[in-house]
C-alpha atoms as a PDB file:
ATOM      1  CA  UNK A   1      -0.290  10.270  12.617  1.00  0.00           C
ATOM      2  CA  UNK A   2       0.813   6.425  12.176  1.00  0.00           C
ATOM      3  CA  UNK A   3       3.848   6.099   9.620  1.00  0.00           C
ATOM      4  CA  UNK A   4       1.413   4.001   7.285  1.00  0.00           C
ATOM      5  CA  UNK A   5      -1.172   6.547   7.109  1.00  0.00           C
ATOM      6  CA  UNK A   6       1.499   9.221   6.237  1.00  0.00           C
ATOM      7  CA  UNK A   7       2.672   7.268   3.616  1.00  0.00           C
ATOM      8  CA  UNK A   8      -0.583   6.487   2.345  1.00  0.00           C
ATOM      9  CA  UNK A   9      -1.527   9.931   2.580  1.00  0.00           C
ATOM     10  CA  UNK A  10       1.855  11.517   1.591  1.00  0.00           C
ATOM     11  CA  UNK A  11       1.465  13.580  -2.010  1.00  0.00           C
ATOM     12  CA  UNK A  12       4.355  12.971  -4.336  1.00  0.00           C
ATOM     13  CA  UNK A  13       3.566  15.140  -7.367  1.00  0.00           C
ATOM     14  CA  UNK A  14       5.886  18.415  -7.829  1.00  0.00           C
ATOM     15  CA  UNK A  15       3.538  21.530  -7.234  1.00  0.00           C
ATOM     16  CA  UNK A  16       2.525  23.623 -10.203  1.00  0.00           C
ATOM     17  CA  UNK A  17       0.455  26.806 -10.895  1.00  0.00           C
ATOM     18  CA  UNK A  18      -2.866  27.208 -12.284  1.00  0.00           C
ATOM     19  CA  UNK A  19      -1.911  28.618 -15.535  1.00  0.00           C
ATOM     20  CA  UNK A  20      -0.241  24.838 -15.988  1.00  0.00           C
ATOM     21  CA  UNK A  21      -3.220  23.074 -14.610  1.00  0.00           C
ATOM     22  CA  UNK A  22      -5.346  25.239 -16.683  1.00  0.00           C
ATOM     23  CA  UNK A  23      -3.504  24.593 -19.732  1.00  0.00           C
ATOM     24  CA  UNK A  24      -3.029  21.278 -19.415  1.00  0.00           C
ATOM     25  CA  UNK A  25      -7.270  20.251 -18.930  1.00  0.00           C
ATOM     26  CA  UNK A  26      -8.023  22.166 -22.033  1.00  0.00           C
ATOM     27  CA  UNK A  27      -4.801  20.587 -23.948  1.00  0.00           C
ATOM     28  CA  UNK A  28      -6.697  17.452 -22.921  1.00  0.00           C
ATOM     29  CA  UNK A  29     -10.287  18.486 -23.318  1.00  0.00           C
ATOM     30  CA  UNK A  30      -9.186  19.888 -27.403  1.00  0.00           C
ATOM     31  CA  UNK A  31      -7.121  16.505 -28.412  1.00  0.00           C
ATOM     32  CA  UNK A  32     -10.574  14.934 -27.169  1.00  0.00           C
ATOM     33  CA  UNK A  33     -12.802  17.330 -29.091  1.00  0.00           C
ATOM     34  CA  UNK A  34     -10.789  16.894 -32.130  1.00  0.00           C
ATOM     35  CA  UNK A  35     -10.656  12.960 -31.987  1.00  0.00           C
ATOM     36  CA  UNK A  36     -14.471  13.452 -31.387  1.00  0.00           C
ATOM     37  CA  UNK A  37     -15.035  15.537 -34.537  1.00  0.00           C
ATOM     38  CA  UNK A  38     -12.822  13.073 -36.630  1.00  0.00           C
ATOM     39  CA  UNK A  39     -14.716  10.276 -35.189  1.00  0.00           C
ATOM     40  CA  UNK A  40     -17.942  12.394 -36.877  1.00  0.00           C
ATOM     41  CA  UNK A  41     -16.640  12.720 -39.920  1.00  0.00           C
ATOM     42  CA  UNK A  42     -14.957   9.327 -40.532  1.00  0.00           C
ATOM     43  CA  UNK A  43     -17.223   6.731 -38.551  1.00  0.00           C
ATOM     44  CA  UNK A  44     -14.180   5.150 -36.561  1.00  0.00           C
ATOM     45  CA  UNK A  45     -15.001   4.593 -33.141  1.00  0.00           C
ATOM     46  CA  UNK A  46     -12.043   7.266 -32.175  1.00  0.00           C
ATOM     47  CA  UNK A  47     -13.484   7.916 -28.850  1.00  0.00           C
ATOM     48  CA  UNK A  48     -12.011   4.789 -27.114  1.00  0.00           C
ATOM     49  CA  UNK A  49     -11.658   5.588 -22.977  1.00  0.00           C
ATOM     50  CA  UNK A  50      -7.316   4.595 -23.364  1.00  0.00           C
ATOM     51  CA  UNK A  51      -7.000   7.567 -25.071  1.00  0.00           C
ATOM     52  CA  UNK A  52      -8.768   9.849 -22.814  1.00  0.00           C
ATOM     53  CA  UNK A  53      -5.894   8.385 -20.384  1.00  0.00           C
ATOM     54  CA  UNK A  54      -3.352   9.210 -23.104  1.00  0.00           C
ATOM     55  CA  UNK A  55      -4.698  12.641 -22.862  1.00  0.00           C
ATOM     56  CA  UNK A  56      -3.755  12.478 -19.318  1.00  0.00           C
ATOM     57  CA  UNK A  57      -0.425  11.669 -19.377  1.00  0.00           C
ATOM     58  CA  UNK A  58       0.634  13.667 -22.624  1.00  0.00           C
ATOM     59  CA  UNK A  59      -0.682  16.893 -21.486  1.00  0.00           C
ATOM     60  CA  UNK A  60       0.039  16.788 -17.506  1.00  0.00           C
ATOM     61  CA  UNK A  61       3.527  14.938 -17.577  1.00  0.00           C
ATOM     62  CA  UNK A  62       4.887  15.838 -21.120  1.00  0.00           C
ATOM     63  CA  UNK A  63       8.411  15.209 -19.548  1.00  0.00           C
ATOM     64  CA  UNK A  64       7.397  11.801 -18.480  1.00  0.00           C
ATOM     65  CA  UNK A  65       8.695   8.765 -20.005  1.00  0.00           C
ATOM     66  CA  UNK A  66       5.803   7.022 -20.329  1.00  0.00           C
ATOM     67  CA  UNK A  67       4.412  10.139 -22.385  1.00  0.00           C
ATOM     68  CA  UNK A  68       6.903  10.229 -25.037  1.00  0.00           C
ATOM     69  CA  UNK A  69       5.964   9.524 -28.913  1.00  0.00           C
ATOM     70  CA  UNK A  70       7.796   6.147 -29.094  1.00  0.00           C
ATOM     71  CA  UNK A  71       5.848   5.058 -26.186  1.00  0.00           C
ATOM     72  CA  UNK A  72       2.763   5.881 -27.226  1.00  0.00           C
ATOM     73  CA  UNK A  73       2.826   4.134 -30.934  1.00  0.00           C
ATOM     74  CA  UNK A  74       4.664   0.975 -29.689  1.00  0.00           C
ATOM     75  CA  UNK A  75       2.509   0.502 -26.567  1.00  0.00           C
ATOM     76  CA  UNK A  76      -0.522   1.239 -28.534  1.00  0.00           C
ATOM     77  CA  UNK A  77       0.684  -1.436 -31.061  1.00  0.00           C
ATOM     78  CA  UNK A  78       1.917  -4.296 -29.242  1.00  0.00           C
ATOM     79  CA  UNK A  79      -1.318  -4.104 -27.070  1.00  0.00           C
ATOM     80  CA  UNK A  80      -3.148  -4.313 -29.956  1.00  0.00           C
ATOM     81  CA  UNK A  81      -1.158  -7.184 -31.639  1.00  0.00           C
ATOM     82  CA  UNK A  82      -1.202  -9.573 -28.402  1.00  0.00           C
ATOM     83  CA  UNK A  83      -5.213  -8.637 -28.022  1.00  0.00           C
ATOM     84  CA  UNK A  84      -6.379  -9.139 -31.692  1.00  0.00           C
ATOM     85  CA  UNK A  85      -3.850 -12.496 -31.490  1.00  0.00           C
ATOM     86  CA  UNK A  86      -5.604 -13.566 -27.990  1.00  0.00           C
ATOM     87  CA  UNK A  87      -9.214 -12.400 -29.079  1.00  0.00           C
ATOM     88  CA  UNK A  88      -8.845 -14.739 -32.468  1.00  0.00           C
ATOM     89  CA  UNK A  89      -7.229 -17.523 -30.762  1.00  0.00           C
ATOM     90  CA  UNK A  90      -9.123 -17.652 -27.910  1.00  0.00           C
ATOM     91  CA  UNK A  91     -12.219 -15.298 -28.246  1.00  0.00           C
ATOM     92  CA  UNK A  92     -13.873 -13.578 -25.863  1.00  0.00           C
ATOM     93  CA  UNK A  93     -12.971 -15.169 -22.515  1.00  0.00           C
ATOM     94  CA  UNK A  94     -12.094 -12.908 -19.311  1.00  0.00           C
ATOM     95  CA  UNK A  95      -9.140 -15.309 -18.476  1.00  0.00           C
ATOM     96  CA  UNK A  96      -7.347 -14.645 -21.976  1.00  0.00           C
ATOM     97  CA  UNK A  97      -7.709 -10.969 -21.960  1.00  0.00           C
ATOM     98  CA  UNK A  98      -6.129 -11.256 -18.367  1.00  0.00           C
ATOM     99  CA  UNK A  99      -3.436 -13.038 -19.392  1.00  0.00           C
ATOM    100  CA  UNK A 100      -2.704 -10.649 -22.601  1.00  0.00           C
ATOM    101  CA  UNK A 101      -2.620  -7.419 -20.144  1.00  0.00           C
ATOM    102  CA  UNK A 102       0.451  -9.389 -18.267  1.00  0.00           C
ATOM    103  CA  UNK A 103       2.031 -10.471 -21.974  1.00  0.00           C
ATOM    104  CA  UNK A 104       1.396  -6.302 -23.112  1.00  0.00           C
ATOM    105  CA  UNK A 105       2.929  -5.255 -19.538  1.00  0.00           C
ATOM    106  CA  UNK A 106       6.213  -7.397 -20.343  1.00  0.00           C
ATOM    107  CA  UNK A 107       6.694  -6.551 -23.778  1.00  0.00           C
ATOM    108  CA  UNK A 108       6.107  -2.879 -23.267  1.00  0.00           C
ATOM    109  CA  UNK A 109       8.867  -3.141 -20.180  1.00  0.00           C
ATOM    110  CA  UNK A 110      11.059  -5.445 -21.856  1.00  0.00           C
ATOM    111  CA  UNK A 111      10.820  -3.020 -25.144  1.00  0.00           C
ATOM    112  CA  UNK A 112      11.283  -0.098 -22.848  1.00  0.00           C
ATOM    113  CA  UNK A 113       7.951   1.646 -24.584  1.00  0.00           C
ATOM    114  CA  UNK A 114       5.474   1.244 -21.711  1.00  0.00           C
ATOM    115  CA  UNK A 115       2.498   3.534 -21.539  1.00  0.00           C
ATOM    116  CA  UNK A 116       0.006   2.458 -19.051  1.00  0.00           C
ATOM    117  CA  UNK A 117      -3.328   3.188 -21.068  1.00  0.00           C
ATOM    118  CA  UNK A 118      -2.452   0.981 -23.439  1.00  0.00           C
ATOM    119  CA  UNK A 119      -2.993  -2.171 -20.896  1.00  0.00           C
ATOM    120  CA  UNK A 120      -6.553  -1.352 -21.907  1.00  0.00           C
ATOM    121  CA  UNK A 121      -6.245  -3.028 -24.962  1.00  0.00           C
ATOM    122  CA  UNK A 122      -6.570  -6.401 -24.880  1.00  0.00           C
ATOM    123  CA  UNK A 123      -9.628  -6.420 -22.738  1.00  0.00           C
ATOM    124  CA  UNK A 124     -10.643  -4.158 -25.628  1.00  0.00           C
ATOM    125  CA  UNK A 125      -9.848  -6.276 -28.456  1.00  0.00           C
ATOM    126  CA  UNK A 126     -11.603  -9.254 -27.006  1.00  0.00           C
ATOM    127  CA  UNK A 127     -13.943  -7.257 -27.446  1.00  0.00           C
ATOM    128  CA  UNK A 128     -13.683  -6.242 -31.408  1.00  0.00           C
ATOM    129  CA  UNK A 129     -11.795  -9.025 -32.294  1.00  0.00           C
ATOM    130  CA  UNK A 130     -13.895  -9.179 -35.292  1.00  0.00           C
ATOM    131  CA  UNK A 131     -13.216  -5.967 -36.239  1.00  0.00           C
ATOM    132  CA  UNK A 132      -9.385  -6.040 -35.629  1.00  0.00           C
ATOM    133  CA  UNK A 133      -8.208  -3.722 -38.717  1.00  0.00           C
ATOM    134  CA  UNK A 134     -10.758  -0.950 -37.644  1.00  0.00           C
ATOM    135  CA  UNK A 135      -9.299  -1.252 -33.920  1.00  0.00           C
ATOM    136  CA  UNK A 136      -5.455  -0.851 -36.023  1.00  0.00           C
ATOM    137  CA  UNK A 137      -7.017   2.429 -37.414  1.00  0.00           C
ATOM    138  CA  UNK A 138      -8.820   4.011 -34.294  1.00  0.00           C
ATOM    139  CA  UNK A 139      -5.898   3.832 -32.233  1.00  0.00           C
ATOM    140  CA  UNK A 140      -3.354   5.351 -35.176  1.00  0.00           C
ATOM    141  CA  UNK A 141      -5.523   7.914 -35.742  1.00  0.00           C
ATOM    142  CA  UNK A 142      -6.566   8.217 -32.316  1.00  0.00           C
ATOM    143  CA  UNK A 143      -2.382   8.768 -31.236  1.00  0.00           C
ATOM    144  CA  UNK A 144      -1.765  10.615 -34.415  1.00  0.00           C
ATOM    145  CA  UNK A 145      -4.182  13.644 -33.530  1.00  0.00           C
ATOM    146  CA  UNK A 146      -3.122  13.731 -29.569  1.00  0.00           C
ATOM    147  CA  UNK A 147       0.462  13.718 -30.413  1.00  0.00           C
ATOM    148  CA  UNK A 148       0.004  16.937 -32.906  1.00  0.00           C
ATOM    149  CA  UNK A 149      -2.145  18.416 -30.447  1.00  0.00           C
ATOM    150  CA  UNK A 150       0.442  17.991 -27.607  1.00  0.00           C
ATOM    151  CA  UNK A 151       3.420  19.752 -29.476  1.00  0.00           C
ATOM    152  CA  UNK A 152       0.628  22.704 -30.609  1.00  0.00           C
ATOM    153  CA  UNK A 153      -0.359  22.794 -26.958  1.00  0.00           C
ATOM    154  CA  UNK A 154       3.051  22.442 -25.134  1.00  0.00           C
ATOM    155  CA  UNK A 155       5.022  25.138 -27.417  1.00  0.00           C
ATOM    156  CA  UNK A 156       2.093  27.758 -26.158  1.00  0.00           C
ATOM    157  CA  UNK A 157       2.841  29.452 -23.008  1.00  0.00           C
ATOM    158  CA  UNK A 158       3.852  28.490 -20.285  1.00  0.00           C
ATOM    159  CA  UNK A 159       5.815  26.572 -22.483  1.00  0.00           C
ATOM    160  CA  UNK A 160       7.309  22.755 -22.265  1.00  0.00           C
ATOM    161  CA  UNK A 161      10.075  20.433 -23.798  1.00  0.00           C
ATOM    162  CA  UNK A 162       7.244  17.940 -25.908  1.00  0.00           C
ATOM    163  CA  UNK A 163       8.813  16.004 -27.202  1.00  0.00           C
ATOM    164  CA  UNK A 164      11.722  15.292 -24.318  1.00  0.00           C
ATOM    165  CA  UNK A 165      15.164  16.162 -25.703  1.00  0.00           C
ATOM    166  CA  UNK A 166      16.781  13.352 -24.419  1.00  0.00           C
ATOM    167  CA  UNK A 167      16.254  10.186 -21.557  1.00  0.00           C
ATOM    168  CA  UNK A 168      16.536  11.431 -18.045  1.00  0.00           C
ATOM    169  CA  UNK A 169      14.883  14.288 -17.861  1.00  0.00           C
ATOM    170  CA  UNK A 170      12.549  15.501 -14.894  1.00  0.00           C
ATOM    171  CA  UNK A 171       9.248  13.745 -14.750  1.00  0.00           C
ATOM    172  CA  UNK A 172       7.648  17.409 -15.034  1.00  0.00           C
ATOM    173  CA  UNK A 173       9.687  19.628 -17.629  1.00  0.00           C
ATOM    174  CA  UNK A 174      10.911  22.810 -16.620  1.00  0.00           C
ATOM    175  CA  UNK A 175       8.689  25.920 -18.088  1.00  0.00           C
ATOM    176  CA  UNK A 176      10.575  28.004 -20.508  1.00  0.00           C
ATOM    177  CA  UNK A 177      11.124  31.043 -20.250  1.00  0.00           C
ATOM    178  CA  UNK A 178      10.078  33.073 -22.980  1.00  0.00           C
ATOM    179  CA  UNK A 179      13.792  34.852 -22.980  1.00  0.00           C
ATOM    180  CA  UNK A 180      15.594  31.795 -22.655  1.00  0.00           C
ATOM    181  CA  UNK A 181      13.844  29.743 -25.463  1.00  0.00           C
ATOM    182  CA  UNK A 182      16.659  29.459 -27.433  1.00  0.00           C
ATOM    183  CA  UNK A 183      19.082  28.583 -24.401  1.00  0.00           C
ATOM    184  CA  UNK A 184      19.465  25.311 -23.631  1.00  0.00           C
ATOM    185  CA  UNK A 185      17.742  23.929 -20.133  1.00  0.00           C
ATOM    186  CA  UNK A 186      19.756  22.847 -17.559  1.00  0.00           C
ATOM    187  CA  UNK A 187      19.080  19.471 -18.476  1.00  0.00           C
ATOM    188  CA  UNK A 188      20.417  19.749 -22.184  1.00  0.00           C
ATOM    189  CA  UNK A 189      23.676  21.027 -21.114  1.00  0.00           C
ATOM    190  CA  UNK A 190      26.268  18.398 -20.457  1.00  0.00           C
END
């Protein structure tokens, strides 16, 4: 096989067991049923496709970086400042929503707080940007009931670190052992 296509074709993600897969998709699947119901009951437009990408991240690589509370909130709210501020300023022009993705992707870097779904939201504010205080709710709400749902769903077995401990852990979190929940994991110790 060429070196390109082996690169191309070369898997990188660590290898897991069903139970994990398993309860990661219905981690995802209830966050998304619960944001649904709240978007019943309160009217917000809750089901916004960023968060279904949230969902993603939060329950298949708790242990990521990009999947860690801080993240999430001060992605989610930068986005959303630089949109509503580009949607007002310039309205709804594909160029300026372009060029507010790039201004989200530096801040979030620069700020250390990057979670890719919330590039999203600028093309999603030009969008709304009549409606920027309801967008402020959705997405609070929206983060609010995923987070909760990820520490319910990650301290069930098999169990993971949600929130991470501390920076540099694995991408993936170790599984806990049921007899060694109270240990520390490897990567606690110092």
């Amino acid at each position: 096989m060429p070196e390109l296509m082996r690169l191309i074709l070369t898997r990188h993600e660590p290898i897991r067991g069903v139970p994990e897969h398993l309860k990661s998709a219905l981690g995802a699947a209830a966050s998304m049923l619960m944001i649904g119901a709240l978007a019943e009951v309160t009217g917000l437009p809750l089901l916004v496709a960023p968060l279904g990408a949230t969902a993603v991240i939060l329950f298949g690589y708790p242990g990521s970086a990009l999947a860690q509370p801080i993240n999430i909130f001060g992605s989610y709210f930068v986005a959303t400042i630089i949109g509503v501020a580009v949607a007002l300023f310039f309205g709804d022009v594909w160029w300026a929503s372009a060029g507010a993705v790039g201004l989200t992707l530096f801040l979030m870097q620069t700020l250390r707080i990057t979670h890719p779904p919330a590039g999203a939201i600028p093309v999603l504010a030009s969008a709304m940007h009549e409606d920027s205080t309801r967008l402020f709710i959705t997405l609070l709400v929206g983060c609010l009931g995923i987070l909760v749902m990820a520490i319910i769903v990650h301290g069930l077995p098999p169990r993971r670190r949600y929130p991470a401990p501390k920076p540099g852990i694995p991408v993936q979190t170790p599984v806990l052992e049921e007899s060694r929940m109270s240990e520390p994991a490897a990567f606690d110790r110092p």
